[in-house]
N, C-alpha and C. Protein backbone atom coordinates (compact mmCIF):
# COMPACT_ATOMS: atom_id res chain seq x y z
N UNK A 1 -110.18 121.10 -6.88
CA UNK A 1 -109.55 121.17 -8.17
C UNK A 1 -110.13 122.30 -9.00
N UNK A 2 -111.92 122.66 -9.12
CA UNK A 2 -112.05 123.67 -9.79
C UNK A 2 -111.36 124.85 -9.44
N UNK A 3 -110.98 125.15 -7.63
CA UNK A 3 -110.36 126.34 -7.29
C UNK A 3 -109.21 126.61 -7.45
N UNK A 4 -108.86 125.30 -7.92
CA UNK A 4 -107.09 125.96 -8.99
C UNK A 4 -107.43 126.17 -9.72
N UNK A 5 -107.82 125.74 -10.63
CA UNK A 5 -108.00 125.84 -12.43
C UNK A 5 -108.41 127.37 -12.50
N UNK A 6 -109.77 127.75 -11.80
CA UNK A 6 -109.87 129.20 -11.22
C UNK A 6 -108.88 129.99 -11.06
N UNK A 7 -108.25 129.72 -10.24
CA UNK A 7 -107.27 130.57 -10.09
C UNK A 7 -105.92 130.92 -11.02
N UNK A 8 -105.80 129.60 -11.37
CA UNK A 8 -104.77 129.30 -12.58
C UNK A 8 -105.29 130.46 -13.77
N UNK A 9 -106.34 130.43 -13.73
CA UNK A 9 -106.79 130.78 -15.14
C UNK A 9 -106.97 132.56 -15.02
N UNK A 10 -106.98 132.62 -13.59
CA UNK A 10 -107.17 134.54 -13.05
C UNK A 10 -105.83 134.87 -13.52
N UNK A 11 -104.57 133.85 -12.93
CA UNK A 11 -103.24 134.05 -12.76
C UNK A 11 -102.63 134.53 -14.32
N UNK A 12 -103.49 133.54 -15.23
CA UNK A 12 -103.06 133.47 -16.67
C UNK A 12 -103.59 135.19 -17.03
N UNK A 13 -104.98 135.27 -16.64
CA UNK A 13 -105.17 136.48 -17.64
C UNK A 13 -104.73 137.73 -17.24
N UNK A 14 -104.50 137.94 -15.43
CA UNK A 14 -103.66 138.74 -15.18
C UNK A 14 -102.14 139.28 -15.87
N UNK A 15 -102.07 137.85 -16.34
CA UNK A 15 -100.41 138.05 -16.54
C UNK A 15 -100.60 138.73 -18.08
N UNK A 16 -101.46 138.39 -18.61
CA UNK A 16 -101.80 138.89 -20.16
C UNK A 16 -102.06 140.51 -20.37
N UNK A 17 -103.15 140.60 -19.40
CA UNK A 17 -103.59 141.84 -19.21
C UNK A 17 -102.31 142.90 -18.71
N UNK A 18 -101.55 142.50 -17.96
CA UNK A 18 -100.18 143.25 -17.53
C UNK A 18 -99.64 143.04 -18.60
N UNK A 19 -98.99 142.57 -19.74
CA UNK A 19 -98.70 142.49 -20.40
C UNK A 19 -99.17 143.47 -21.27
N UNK A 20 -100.23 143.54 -22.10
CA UNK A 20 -101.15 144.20 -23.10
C UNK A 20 -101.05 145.50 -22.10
N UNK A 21 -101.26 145.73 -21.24
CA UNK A 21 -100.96 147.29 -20.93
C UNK A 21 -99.69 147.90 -20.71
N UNK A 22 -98.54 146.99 -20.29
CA UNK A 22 -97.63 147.84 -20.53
C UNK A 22 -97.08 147.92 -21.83
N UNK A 23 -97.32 147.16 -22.52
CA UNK A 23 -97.06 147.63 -24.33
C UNK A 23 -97.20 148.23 -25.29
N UNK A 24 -99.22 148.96 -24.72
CA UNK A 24 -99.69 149.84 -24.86
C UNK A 24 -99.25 150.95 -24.00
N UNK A 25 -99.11 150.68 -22.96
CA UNK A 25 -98.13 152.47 -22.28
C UNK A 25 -96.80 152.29 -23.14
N UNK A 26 -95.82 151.73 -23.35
CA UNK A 26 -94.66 152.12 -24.05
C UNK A 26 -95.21 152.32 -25.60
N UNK A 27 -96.24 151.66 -26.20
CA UNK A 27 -96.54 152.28 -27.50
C UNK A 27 -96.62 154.36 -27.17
N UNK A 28 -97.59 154.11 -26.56
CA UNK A 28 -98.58 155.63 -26.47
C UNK A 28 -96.92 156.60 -25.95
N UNK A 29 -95.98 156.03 -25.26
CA UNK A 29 -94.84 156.84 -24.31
C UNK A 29 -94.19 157.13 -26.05
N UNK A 30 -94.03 155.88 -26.67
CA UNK A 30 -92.86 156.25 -27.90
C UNK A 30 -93.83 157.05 -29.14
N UNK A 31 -95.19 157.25 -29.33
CA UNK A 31 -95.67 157.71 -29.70
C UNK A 31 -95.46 159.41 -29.48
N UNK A 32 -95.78 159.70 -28.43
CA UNK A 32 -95.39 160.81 -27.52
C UNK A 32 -94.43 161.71 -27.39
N UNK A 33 -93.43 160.54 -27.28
CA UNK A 33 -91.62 160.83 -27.58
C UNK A 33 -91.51 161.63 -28.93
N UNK A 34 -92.00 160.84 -30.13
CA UNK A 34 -92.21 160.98 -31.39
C UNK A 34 -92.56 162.40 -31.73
N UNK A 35 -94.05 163.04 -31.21
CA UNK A 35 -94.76 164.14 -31.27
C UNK A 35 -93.83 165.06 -30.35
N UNK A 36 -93.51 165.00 -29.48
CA UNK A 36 -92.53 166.08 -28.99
C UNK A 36 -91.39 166.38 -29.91
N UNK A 37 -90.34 165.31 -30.67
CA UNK A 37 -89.66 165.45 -31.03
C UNK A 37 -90.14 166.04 -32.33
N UNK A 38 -91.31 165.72 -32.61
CA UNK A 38 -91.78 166.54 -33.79
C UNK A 38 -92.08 167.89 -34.33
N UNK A 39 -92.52 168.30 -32.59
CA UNK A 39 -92.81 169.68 -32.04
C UNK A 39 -91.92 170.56 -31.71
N UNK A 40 -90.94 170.06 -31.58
CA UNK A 40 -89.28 170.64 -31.18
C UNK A 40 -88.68 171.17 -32.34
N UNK A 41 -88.35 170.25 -33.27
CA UNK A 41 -88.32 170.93 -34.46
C UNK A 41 -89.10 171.82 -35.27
N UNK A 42 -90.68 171.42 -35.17
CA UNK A 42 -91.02 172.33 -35.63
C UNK A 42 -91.45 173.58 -35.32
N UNK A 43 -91.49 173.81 -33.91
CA UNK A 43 -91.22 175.08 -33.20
C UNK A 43 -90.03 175.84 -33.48
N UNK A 44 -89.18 174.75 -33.24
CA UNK A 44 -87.62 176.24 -34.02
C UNK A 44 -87.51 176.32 -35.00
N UNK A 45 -88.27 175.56 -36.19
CA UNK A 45 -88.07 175.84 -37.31
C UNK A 45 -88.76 176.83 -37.63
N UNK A 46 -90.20 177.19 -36.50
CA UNK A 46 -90.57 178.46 -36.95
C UNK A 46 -89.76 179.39 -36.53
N UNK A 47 -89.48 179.47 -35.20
CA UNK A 47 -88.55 180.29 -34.36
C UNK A 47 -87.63 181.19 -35.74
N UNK A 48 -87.00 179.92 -36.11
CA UNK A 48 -86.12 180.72 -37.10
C UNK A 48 -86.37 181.15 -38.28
N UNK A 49 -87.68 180.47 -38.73
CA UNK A 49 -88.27 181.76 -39.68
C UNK A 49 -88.63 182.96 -39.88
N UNK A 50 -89.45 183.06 -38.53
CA UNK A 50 -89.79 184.12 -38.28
C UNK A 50 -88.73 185.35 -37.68
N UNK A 51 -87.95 185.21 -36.96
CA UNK A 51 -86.27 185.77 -36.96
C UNK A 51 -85.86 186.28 -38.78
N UNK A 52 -85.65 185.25 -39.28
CA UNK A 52 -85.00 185.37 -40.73
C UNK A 52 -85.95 185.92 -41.74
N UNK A 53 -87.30 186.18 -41.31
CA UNK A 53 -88.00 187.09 -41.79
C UNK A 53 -87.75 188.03 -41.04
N UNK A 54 -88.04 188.23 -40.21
CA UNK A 54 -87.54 190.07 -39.52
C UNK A 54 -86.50 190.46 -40.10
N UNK A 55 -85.57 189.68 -40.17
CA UNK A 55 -83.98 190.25 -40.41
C UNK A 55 -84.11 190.43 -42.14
N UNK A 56 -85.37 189.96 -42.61
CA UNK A 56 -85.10 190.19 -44.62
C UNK A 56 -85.64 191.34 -44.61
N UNK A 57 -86.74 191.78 -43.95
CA UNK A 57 -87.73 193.24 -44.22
C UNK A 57 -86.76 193.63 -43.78
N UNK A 58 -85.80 194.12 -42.25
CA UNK A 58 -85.49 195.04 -42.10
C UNK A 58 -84.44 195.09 -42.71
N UNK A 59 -83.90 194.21 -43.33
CA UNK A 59 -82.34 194.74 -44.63
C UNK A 59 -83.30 195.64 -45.74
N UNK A 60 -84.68 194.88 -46.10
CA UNK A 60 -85.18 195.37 -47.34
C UNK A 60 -85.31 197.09 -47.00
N UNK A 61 -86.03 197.09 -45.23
CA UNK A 61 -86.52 198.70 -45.57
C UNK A 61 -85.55 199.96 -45.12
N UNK A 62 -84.61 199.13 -44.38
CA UNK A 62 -83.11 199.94 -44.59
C UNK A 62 -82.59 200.19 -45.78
N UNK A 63 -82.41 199.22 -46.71
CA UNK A 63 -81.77 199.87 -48.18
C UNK A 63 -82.84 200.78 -48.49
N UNK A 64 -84.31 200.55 -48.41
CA UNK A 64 -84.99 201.84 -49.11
C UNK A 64 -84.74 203.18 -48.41
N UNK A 65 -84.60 203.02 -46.77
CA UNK A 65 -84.51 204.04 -46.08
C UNK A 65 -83.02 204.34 -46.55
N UNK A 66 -82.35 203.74 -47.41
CA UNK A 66 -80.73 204.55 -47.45
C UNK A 66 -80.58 204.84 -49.01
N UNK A 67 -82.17 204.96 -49.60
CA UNK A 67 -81.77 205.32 -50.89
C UNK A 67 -81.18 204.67 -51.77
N UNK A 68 -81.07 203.48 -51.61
CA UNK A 68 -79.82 202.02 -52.26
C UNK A 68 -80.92 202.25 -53.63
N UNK A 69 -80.26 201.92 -54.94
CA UNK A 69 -81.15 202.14 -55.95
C UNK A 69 -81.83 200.74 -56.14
N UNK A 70 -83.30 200.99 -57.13
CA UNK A 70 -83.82 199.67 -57.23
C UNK A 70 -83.24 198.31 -57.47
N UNK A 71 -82.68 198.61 -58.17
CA UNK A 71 -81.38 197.35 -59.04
C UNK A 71 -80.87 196.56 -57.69
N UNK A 72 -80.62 197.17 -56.57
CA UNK A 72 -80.13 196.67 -55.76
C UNK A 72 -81.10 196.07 -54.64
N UNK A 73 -82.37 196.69 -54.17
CA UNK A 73 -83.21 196.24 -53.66
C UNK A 73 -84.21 195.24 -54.20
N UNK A 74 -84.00 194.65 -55.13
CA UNK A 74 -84.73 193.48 -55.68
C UNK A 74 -84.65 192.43 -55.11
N UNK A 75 -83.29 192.14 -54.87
CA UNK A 75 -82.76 190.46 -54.33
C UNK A 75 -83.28 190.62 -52.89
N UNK A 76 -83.32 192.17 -52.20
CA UNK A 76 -83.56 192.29 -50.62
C UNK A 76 -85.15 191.65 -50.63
N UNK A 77 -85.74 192.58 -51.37
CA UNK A 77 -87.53 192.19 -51.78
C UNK A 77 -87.53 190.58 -52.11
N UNK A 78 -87.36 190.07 -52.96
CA UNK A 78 -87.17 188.40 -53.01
C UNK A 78 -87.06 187.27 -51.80
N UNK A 79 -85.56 188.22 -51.38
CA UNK A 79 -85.52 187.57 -49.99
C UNK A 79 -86.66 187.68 -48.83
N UNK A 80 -87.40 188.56 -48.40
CA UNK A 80 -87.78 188.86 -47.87
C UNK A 80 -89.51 188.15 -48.05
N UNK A 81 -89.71 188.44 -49.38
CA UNK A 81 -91.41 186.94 -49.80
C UNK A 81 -90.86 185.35 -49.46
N UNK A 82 -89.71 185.21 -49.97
CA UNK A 82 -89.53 183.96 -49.76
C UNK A 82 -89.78 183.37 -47.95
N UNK A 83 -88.52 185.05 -47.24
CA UNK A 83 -88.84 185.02 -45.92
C UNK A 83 -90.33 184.54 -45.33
N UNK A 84 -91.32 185.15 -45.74
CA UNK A 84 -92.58 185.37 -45.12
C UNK A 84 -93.25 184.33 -45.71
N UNK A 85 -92.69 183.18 -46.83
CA UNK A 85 -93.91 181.79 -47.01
C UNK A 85 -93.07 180.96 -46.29
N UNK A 86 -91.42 180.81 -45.72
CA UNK A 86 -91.95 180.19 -44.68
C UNK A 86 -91.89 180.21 -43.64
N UNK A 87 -92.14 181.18 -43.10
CA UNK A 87 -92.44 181.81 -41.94
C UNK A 87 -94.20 181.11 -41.92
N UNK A 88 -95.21 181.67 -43.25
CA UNK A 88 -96.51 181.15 -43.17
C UNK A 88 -96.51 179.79 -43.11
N UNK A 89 -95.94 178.85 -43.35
CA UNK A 89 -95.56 177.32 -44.04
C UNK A 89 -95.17 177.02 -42.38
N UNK A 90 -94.25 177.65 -41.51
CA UNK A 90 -93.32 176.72 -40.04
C UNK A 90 -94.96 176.97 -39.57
N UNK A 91 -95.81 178.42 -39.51
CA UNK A 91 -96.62 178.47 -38.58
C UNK A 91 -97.84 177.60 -38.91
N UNK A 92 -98.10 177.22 -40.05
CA UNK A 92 -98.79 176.25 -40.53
C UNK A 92 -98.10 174.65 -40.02
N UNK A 93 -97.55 174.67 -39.94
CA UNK A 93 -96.89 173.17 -39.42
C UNK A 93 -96.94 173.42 -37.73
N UNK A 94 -97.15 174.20 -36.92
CA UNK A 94 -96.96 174.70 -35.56
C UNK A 94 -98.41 174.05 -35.20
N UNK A 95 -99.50 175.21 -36.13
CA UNK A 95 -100.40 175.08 -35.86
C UNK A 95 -101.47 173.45 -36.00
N UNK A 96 -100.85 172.60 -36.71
CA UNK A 96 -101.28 170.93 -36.91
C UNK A 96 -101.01 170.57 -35.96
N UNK A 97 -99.45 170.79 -35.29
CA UNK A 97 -98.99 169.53 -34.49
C UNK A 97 -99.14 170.24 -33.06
N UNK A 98 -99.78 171.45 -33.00
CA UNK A 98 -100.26 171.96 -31.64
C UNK A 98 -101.79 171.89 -31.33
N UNK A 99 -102.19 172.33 -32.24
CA UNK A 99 -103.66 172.15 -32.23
C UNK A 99 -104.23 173.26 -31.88
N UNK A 100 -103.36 174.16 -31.20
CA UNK A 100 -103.90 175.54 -30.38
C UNK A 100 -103.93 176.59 -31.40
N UNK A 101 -105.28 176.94 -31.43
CA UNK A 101 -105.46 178.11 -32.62
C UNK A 101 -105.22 179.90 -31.57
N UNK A 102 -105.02 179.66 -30.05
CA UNK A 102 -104.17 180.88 -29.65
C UNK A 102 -102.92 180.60 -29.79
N UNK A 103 -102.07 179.79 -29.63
CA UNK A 103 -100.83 179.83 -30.14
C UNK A 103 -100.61 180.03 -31.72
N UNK A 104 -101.45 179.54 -32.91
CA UNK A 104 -101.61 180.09 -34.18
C UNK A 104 -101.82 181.29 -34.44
N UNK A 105 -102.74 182.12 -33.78
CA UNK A 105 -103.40 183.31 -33.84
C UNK A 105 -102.23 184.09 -33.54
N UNK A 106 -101.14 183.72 -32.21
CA UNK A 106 -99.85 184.76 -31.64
C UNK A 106 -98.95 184.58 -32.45
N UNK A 107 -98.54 183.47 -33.30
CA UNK A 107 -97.92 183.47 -33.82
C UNK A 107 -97.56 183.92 -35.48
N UNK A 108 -99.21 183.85 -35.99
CA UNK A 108 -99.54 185.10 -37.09
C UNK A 108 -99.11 186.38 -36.65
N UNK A 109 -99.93 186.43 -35.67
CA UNK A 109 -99.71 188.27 -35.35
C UNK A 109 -98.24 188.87 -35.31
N UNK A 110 -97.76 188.09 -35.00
CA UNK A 110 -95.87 188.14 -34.89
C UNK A 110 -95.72 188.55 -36.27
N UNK A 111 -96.04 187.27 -37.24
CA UNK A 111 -95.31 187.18 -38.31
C UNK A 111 -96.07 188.85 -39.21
N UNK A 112 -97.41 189.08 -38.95
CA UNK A 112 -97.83 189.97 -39.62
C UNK A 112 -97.24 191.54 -38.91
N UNK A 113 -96.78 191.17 -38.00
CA UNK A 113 -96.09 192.73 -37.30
C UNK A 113 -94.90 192.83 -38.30
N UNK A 114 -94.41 192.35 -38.55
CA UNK A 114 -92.99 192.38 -39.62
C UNK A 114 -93.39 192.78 -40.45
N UNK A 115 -94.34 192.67 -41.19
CA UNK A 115 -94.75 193.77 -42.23
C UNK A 115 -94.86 195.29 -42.57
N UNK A 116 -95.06 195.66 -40.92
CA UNK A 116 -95.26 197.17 -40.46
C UNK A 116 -93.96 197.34 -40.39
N UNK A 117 -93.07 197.03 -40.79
CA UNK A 117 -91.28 197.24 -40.69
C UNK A 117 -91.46 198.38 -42.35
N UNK A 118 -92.47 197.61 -43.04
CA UNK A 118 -92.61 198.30 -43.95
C UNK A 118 -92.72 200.26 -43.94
N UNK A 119 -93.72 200.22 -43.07
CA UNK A 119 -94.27 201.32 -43.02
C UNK A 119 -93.38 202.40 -42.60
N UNK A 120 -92.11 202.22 -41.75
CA UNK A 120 -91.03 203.23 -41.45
C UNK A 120 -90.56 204.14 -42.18
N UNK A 121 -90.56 205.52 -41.41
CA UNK A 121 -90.29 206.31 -42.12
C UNK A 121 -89.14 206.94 -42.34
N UNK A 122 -88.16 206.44 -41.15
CA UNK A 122 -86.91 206.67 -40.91
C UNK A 122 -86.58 205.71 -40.16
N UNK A 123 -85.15 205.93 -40.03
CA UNK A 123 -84.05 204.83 -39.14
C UNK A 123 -84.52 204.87 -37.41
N UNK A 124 -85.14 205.73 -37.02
CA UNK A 124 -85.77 206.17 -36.12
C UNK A 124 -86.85 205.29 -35.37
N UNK A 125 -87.89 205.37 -36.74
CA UNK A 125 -89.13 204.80 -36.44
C UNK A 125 -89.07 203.30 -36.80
N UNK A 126 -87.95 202.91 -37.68
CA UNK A 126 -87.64 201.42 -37.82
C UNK A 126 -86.98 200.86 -36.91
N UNK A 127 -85.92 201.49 -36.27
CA UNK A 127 -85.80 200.81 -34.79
C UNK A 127 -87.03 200.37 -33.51
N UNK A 128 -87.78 201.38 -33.36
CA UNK A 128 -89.03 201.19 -32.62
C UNK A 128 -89.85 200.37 -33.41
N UNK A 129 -90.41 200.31 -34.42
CA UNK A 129 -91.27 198.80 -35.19
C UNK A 129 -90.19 197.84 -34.80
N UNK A 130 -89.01 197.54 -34.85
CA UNK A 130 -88.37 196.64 -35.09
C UNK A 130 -88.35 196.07 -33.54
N UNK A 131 -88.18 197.03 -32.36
CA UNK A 131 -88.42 196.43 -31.23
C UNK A 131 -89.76 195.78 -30.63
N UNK A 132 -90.66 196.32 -31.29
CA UNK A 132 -92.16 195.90 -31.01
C UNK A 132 -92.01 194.67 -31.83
N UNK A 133 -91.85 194.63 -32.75
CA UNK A 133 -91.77 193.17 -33.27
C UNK A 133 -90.98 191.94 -32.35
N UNK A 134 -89.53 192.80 -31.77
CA UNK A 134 -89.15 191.68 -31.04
C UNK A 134 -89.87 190.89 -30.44
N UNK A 135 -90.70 192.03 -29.76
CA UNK A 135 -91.37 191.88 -28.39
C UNK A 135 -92.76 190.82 -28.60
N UNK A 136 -93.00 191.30 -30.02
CA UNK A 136 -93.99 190.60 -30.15
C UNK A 136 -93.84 188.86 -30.31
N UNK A 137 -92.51 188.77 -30.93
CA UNK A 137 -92.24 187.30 -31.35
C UNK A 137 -91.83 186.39 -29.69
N UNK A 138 -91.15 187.36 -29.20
CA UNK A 138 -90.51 187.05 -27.77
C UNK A 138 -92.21 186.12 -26.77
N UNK A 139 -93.00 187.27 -27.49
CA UNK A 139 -94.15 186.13 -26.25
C UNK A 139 -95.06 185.57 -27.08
N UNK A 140 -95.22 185.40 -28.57
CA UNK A 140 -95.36 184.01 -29.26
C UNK A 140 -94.79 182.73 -29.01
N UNK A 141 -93.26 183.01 -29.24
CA UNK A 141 -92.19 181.62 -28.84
C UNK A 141 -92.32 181.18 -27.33
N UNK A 142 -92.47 182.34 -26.24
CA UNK A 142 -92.84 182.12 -24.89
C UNK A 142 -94.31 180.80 -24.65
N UNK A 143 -95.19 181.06 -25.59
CA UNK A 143 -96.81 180.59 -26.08
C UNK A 143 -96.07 179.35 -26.54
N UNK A 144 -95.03 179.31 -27.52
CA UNK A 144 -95.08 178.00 -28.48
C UNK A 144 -94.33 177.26 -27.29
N UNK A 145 -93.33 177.43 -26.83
CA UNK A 145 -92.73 177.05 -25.47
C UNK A 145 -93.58 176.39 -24.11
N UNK A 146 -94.58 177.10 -23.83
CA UNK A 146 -95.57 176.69 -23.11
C UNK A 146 -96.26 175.37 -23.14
N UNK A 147 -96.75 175.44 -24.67
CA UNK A 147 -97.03 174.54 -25.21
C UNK A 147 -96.24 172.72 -25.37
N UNK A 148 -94.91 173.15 -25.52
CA UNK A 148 -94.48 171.77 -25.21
C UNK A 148 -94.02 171.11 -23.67
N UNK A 149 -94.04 172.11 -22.85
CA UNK A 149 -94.05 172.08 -21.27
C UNK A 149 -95.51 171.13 -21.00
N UNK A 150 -96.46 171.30 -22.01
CA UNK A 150 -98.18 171.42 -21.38
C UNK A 150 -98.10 169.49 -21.00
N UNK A 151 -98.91 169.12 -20.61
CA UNK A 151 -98.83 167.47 -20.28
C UNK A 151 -99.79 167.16 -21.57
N UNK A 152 -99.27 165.74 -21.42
CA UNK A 152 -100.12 165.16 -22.95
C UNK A 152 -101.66 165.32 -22.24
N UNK A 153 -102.39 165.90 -23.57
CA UNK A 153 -103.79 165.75 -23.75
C UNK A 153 -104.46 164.15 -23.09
N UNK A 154 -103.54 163.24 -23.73
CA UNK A 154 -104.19 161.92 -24.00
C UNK A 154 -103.36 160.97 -22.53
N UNK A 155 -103.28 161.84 -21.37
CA UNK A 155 -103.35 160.95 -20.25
C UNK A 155 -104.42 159.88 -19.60
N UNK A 156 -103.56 159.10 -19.22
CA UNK A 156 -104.05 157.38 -18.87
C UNK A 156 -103.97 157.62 -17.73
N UNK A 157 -104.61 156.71 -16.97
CA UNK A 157 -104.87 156.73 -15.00
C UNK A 157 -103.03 155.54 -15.24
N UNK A 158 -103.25 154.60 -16.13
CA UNK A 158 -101.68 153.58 -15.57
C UNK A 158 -100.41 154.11 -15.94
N UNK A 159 -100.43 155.57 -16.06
CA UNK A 159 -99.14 155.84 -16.69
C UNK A 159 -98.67 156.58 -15.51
């Protein structure tokens, strides 16, 4: 009789213990779910900041390169700060929910190459900044991309 009760009682906590862990793997899975879906958005939300900042400097330093008078390049200039806080603001939100300060670091450098859009001296030399910038954002987003491919940090042996 003790070797049932024994066993009864293995049977019981087995069944508990299976229990309590798979509830905790579907917590930690919908947790997970959660942070990806969090990361998704906020990866293209930089994606498209940083795009819609390129595209404000280079309207801004085309009208200067075309002589457009000040009156008219104001709203381009406006657009273009607003462009670049949140561009700083998506990569600040990138950089929390990634944790990777080289994916932060590539993805500054991106955003700070758009600035040198400034420096053009002609339609010439703003096409070439403007392609280096592509290029530059092209293997940031490649980096931020990587990043949600990567396996969770916080793997379990029962998952």
């Amino acid at each position: 009789m003790d070797a049932t009760i024994a066993v009864a009682a293995m049977g019981f906590l087995a069944t508990l213990s299976g229990a309590w862990l798979a509830g905790r793997g579907q917590r930690e899975a919908v947790r997970d779910e959660r942070i990806l879906d969090a990361k998704l958005t906020t990866f293209g939300e930089c994606s498209a900041s940083l795009y819609e900042y390129h595209r404000a400097t280079f309207n801004r330093v085309k009208a200067r390169l075309d002589d457009l008078p000040e009156a008219d390049r104001v709203p381009l200039r406006q657009e273009a700060y607003r462009a670049n806080t949140r561009s700083r603001s998506a990569i600040g939100q990138v950089a929390i929910l990634s944790g990777d300060e080289a994916l932060r670091g590539c993805l500054e450098s991106a955003r700070s190459s758009v600035g040198r859009l400034n420096g053009a001296s002609d339609d010439q030399h703003l096409s070439r900044l403007s392609k280096d910038v592509h290029e530059l954002l092209n293997e940031a987003l490649g980096k931020a991309s990587s990043d949600l491919t990567r396996r969770s940090r916080n793997f379990r042996w029962w998952r």
